[in-house]
C-alpha atoms as a PDB file:
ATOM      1  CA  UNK A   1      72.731   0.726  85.737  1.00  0.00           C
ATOM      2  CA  UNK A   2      72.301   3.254  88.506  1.00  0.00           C
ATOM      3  CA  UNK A   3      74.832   5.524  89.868  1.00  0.00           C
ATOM      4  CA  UNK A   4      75.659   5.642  93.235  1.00  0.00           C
ATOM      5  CA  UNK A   5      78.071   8.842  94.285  1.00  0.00           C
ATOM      6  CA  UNK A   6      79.985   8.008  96.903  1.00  0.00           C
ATOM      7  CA  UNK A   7      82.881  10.653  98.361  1.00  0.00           C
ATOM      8  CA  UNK A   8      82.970  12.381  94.600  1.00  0.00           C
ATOM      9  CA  UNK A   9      83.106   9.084  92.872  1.00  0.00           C
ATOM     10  CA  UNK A  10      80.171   7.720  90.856  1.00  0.00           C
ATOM     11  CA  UNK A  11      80.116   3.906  91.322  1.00  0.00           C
ATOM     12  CA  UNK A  12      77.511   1.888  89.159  1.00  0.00           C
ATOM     13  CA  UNK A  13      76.116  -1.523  89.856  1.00  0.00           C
ATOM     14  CA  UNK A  14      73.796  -3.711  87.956  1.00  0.00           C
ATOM     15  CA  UNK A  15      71.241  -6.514  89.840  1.00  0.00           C
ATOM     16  CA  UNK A  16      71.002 -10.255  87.815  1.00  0.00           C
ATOM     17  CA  UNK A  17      68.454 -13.199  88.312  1.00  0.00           C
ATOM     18  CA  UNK A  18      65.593 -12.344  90.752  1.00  0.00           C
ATOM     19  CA  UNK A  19      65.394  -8.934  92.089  1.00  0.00           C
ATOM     20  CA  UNK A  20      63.418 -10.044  94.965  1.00  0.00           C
ATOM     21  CA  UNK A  21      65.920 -12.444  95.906  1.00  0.00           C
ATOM     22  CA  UNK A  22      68.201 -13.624  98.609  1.00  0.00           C
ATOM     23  CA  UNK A  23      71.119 -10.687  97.839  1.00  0.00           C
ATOM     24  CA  UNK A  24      74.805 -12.210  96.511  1.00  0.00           C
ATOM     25  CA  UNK A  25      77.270  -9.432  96.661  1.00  0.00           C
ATOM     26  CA  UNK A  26      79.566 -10.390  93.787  1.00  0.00           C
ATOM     27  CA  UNK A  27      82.563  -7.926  93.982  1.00  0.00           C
ATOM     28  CA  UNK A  28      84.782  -8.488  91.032  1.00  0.00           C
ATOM     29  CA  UNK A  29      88.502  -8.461  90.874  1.00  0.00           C
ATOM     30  CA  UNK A  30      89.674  -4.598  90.929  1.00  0.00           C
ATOM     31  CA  UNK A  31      92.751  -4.990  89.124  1.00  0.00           C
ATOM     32  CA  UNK A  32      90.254  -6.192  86.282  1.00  0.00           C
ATOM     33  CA  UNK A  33      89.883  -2.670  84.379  1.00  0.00           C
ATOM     34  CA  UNK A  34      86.847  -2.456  82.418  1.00  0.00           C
ATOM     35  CA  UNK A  35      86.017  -6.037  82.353  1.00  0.00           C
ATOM     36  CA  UNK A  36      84.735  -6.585  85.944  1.00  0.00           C
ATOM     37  CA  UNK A  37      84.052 -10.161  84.787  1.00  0.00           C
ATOM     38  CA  UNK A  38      80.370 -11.523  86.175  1.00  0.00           C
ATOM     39  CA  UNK A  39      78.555 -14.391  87.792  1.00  0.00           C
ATOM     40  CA  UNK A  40      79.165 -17.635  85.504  1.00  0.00           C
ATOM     41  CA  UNK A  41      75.031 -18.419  85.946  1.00  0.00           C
ATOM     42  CA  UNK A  42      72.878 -15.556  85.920  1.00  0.00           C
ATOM     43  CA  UNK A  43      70.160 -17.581  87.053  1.00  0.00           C
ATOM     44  CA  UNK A  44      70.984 -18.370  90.104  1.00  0.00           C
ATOM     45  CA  UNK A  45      67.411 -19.846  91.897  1.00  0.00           C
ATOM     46  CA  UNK A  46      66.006 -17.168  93.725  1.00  0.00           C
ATOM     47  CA  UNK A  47      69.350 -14.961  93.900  1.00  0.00           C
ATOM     48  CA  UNK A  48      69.649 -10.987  93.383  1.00  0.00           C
ATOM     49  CA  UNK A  49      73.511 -10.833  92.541  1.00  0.00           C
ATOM     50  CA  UNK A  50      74.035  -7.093  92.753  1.00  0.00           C
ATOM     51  CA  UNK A  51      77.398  -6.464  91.028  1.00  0.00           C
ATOM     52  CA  UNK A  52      78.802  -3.301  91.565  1.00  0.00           C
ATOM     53  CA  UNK A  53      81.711  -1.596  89.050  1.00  0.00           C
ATOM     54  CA  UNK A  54      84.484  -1.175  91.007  1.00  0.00           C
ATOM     55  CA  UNK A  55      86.557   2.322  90.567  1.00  0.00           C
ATOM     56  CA  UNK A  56      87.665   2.424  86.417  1.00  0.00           C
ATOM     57  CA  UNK A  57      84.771   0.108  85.552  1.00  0.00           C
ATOM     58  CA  UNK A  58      82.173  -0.488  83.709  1.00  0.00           C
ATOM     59  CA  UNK A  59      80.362   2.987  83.801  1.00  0.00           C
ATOM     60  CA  UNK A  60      81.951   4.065  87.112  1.00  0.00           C
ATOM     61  CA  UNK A  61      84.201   6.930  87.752  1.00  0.00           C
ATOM     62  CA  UNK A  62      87.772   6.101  86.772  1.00  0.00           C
ATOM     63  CA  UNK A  63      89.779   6.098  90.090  1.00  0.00           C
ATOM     64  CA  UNK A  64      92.197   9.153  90.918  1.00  0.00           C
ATOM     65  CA  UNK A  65      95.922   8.647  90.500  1.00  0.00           C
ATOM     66  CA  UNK A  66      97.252   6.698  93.668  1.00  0.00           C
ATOM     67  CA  UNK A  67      93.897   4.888  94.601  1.00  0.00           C
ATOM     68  CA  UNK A  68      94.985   1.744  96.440  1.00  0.00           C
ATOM     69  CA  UNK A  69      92.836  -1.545  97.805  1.00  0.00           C
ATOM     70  CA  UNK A  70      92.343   0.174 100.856  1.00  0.00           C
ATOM     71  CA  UNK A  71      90.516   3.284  99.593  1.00  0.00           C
ATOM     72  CA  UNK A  72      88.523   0.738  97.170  1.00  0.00           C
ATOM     73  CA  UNK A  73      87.733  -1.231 100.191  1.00  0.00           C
ATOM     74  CA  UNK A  74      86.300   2.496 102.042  1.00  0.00           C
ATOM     75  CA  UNK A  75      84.791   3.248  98.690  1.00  0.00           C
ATOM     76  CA  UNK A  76      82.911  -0.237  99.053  1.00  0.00           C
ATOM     77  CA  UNK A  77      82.272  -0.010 102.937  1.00  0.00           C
ATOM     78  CA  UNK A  78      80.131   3.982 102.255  1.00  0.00           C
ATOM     79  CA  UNK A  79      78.677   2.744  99.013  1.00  0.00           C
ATOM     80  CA  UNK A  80      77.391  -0.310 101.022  1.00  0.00           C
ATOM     81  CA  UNK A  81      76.072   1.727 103.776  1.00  0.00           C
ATOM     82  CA  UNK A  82      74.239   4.023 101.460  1.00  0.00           C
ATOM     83  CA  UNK A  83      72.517   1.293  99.654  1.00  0.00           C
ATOM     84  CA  UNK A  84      72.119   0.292 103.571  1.00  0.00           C
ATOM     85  CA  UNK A  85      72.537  -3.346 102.462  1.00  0.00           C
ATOM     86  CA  UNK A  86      74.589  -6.421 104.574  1.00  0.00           C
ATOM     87  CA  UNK A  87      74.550  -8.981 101.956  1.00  0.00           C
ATOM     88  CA  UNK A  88      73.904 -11.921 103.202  1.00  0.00           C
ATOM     89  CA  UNK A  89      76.081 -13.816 100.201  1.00  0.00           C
ATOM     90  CA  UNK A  90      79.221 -12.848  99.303  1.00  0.00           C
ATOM     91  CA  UNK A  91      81.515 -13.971  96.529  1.00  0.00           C
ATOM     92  CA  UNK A  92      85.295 -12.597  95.393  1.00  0.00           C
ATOM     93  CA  UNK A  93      88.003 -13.225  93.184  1.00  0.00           C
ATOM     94  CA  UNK A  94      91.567 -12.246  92.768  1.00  0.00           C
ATOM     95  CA  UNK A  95      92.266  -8.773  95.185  1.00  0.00           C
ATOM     96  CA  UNK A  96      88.472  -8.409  94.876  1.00  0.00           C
ATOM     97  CA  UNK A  97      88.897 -10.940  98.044  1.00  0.00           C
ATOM     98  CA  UNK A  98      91.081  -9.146 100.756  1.00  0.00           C
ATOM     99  CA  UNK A  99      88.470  -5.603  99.985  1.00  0.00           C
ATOM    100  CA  UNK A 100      85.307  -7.077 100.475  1.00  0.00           C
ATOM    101  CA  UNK A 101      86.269  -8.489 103.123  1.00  0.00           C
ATOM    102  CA  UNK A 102      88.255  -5.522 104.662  1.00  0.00           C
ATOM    103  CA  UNK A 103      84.842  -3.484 103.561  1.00  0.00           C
ATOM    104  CA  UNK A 104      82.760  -6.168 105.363  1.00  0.00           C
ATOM    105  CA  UNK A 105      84.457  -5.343 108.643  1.00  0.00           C
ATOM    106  CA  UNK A 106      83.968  -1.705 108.574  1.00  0.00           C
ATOM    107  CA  UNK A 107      80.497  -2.156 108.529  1.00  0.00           C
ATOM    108  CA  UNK A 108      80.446  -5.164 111.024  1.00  0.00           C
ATOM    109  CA  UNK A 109      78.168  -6.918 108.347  1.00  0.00           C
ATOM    110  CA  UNK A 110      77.644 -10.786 109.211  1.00  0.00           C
ATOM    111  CA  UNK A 111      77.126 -12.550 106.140  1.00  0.00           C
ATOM    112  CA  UNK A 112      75.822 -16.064 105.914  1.00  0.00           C
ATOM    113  CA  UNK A 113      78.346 -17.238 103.470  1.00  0.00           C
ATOM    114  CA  UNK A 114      81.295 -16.351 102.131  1.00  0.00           C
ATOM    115  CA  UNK A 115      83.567 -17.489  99.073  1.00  0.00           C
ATOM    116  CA  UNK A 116      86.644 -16.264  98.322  1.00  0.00           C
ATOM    117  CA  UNK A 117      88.382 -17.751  94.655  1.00  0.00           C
ATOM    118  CA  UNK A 118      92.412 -17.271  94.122  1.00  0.00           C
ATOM    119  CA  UNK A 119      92.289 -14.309  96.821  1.00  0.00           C
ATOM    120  CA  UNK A 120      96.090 -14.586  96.248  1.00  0.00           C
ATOM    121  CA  UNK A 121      97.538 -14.923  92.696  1.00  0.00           C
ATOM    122  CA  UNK A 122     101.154 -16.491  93.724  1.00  0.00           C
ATOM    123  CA  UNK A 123     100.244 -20.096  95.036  1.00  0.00           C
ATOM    124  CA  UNK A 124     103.082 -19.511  97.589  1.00  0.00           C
ATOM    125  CA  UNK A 125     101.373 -16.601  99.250  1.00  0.00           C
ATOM    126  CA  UNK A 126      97.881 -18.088  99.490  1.00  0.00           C
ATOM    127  CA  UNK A 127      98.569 -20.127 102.970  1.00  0.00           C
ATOM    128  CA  UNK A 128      99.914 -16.541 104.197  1.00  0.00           C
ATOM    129  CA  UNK A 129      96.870 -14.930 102.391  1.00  0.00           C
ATOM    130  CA  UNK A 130      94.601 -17.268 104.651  1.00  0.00           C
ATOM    131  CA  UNK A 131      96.452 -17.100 108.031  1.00  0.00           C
ATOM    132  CA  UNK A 132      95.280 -13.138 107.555  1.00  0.00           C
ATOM    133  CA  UNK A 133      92.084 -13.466 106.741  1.00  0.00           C
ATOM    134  CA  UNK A 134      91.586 -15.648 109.279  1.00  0.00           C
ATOM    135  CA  UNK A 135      92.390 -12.937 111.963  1.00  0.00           C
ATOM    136  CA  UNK A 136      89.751 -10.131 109.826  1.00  0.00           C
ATOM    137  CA  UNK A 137      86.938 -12.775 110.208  1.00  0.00           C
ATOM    138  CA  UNK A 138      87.308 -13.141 113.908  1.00  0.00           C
ATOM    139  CA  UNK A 139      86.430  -9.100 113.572  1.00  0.00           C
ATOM    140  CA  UNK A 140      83.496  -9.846 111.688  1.00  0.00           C
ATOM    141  CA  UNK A 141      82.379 -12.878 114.159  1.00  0.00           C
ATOM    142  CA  UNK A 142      82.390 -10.349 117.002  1.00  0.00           C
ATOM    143  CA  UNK A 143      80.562  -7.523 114.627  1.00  0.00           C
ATOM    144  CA  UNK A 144      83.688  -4.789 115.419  1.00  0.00           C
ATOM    145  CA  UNK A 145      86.528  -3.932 112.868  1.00  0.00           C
ATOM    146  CA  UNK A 146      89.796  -5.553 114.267  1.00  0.00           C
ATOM    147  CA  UNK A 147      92.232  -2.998 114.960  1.00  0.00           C
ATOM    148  CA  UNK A 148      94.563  -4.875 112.945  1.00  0.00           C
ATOM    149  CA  UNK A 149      92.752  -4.477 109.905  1.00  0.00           C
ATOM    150  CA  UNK A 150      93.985  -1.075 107.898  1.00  0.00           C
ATOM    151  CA  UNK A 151      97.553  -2.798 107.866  1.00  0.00           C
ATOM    152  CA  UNK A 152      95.801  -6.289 107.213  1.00  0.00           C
ATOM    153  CA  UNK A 153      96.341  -6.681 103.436  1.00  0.00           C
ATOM    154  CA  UNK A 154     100.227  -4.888 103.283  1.00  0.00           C
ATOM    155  CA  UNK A 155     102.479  -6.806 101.547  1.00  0.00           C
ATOM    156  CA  UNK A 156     105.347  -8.939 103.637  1.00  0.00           C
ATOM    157  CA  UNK A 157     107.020 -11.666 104.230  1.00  0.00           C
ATOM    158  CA  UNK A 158     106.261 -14.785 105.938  1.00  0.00           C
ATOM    159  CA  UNK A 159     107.750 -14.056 109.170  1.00  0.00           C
ATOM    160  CA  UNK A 160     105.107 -10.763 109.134  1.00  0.00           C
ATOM    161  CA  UNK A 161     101.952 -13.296 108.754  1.00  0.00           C
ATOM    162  CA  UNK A 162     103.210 -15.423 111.340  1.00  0.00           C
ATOM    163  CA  UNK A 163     103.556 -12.991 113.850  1.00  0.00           C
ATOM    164  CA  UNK A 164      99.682 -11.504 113.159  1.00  0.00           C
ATOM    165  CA  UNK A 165      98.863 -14.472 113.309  1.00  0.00           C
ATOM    166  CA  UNK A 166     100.697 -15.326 117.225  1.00  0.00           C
ATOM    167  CA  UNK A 167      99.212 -12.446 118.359  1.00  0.00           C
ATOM    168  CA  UNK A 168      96.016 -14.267 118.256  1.00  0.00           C
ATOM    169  CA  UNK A 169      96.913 -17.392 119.330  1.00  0.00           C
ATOM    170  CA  UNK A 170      96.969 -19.322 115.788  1.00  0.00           C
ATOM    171  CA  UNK A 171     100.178 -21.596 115.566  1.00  0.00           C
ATOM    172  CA  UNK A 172     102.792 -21.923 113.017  1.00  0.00           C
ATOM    173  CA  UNK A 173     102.953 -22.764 109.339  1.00  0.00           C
ATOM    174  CA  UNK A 174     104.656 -25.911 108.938  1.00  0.00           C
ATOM    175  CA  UNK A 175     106.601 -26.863 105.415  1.00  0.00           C
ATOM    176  CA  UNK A 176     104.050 -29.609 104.320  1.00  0.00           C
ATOM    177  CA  UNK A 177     101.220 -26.804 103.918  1.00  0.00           C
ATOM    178  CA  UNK A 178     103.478 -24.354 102.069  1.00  0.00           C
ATOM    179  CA  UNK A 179     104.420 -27.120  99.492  1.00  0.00           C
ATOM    180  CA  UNK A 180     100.990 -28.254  98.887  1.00  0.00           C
ATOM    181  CA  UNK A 181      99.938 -24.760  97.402  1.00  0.00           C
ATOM    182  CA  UNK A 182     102.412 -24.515  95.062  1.00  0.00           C
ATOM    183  CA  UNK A 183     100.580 -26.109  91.976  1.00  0.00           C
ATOM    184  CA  UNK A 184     100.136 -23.765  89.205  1.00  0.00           C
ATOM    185  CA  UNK A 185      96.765 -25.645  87.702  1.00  0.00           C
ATOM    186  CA  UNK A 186      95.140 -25.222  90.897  1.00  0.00           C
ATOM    187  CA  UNK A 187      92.613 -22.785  92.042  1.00  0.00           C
ATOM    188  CA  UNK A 188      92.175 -21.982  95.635  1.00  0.00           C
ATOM    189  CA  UNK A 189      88.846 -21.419  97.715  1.00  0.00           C
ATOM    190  CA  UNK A 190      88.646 -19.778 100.927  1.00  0.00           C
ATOM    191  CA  UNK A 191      84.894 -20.725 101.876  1.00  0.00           C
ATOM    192  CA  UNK A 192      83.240 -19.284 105.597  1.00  0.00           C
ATOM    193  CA  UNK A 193      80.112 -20.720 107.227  1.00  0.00           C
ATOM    194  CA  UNK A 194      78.193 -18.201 109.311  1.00  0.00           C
ATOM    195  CA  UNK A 195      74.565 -17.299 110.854  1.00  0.00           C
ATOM    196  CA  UNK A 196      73.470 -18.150 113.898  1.00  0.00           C
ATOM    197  CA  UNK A 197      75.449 -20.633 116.161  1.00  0.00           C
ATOM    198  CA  UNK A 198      77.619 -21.239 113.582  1.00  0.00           C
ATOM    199  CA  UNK A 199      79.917 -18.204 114.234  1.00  0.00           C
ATOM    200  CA  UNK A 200      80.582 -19.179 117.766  1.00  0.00           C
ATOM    201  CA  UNK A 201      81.488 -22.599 116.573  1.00  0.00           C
ATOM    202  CA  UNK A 202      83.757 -22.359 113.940  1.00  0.00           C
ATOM    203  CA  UNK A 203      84.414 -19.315 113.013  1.00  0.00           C
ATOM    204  CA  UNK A 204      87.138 -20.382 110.420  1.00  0.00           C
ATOM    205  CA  UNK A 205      87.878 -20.516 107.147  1.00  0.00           C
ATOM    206  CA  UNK A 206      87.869 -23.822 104.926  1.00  0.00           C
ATOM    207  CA  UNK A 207      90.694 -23.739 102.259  1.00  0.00           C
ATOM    208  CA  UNK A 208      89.514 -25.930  99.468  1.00  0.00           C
ATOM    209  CA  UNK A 209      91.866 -26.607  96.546  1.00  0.00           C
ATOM    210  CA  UNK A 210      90.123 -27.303  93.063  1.00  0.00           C
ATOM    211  CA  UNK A 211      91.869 -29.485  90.321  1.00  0.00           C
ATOM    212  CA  UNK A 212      91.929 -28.529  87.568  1.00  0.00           C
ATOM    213  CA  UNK A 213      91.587 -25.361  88.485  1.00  0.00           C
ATOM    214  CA  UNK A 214      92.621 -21.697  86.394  1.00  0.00           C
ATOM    215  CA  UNK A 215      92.908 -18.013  88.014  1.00  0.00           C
ATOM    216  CA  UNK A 216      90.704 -16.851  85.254  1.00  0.00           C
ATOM    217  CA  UNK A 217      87.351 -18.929  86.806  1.00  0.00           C
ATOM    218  CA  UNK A 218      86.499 -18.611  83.398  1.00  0.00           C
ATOM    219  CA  UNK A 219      87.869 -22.312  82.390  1.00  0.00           C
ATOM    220  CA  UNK A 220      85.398 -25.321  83.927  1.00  0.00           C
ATOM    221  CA  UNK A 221      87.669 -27.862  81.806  1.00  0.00           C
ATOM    222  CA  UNK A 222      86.726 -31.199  81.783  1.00  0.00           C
ATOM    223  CA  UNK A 223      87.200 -33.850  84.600  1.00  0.00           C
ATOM    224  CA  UNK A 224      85.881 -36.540  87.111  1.00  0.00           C
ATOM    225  CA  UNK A 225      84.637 -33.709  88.878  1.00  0.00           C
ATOM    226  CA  UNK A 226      82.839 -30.318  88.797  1.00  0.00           C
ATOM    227  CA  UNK A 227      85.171 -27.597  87.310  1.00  0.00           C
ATOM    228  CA  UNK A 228      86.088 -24.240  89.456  1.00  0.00           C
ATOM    229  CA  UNK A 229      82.982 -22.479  88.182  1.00  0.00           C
ATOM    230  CA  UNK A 230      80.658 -24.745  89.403  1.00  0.00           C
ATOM    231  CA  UNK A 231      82.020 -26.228  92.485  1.00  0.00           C
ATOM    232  CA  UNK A 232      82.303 -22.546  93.729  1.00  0.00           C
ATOM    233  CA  UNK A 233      78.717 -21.734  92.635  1.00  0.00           C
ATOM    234  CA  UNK A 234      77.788 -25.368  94.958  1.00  0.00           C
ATOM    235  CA  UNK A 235      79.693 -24.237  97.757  1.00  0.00           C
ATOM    236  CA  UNK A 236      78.265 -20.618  97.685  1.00  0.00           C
ATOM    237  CA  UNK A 237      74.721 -21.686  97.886  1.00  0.00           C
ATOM    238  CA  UNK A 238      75.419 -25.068 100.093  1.00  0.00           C
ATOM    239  CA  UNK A 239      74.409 -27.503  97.677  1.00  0.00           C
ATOM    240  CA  UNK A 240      77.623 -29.895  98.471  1.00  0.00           C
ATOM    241  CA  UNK A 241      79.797 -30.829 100.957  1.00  0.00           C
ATOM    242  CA  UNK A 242      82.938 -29.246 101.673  1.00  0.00           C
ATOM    243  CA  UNK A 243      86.193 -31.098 100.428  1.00  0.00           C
ATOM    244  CA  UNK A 244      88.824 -28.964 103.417  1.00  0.00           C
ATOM    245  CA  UNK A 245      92.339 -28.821 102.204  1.00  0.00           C
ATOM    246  CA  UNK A 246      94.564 -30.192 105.512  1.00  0.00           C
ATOM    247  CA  UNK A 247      96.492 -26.864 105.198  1.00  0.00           C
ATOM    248  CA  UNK A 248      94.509 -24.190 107.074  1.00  0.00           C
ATOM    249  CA  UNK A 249      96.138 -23.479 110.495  1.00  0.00           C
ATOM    250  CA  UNK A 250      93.524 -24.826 113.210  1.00  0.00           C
ATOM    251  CA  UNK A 251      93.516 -22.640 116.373  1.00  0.00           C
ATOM    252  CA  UNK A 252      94.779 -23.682 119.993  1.00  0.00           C
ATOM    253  CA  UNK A 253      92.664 -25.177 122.704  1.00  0.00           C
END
């Protein structure tokens, strides 16, 4: 695994399936400790997934006393840079989700795809989790860092998100929405289309909701359907169709 210092802080990654791949950046969940977790296929078809050890993993540096998301999601950003990389997959889980995706903006990268699995872990919050994110990825359509994003992933209330979210013209939350995310054995998938024309189209998030579904990703279960692991890995490399959720806010006009 090589070792990458970045601002005093040794950060290790390690590169699975084809090395001379399309890249996935596959940034794990933070909170994790030292089990980053992993891709559920290493052998992805013609994929490099470069997994990097977050702060405290793996064989990286532990993190100093007080190290938040948003200094992981610098740490990310200059480790990115130095590697000079813009990954043109990206997958998350858990908080992994809201600092790639804050790291992404710093550098104005434009990836191709993006999935994002249980990027909140309280069903309630998700819909408020996704009304954010929504406003960082109209940052990374344009290529410039919004200047809402170092306050982006703060916690707050409802009344906070909705307000972000007016000052860039996306309506109101409505009670139906917030009800539907409130199963427990669901998993929820933030998925974004990009490249090319696609980013002036729609440069939205789908919200997909998998059942069953299990925070860990770890659990396919059985089913009439594809479990979480795989219907993530189908939507990441575009092999199916998207199933949207009728809960992500659609702008005006």
């Amino acid at each position: 695994m090589p070792l990458t210092e970045v601002r005093g802080l040794r950060i290790s990654h390690r590169i699975v399936g084809s090395a001379d791949g399309r890249v996935l950046l596959w940034v794990p969940d933070p909170l994790g400790g030292d089990a980053p977790g992993g891709p559920p296929d290493p052998g992805l078809p013609g994929i490099a997934t470069l997994i990097p050890d977050l702060p405290g993993q793996g064989r990286s540096d532990k993190p100093p006393e007080g190290l938040g998301l948003a200094e992981i999601a610098e740490l990310l950003a200059v480790w990115l840079e130095i590697l000079g990389l813009e990954p043109p997959l990206v997958w998350a889980q858990g908080p992994g989700a809201p600092v790639v995706l804050a790291a992404l903006a710093q550098i104005g990268a434009s990836p191709e795809r993006i999935v994002l699995v249980d990027a909140s872990v309280c069903p309630r919050a998700r819909l408020r989790w996704a009304l954010r994110a929504s406003i960082l990825w109209r940052g990374l359509a344009a290529r410039r860092r919004p200047a809402l994003a170092p306050g982006l992933w703060a916690r707050g209330g409802q009344r906070t998100a909705e307000r972000l979210a007016a000052l860039e013209g996306w309506p109101r939350v409505v009670g139906p929405a917030r009800r539907f995310l409130r199963g427990r054995d669901r998993s929820t998938v933030l998925v974004w289309r990009a490249g090319g024309r696609c980013w002036a189209q729609d440069p939205r998030p789908v919200l997909e909701e998998l059942v069953p579904g299990a925070w860990s990703l770890e659990w396919a279960g059985p089913g009439p359907g594809p479990g979480c692991v795989e219907r993530c890995v189908e939507l990441l490399l575009g092999e199916a169709p998207l199933r949207p959720s009728p809960v992500v806010p659609q702008p005006r006009g």
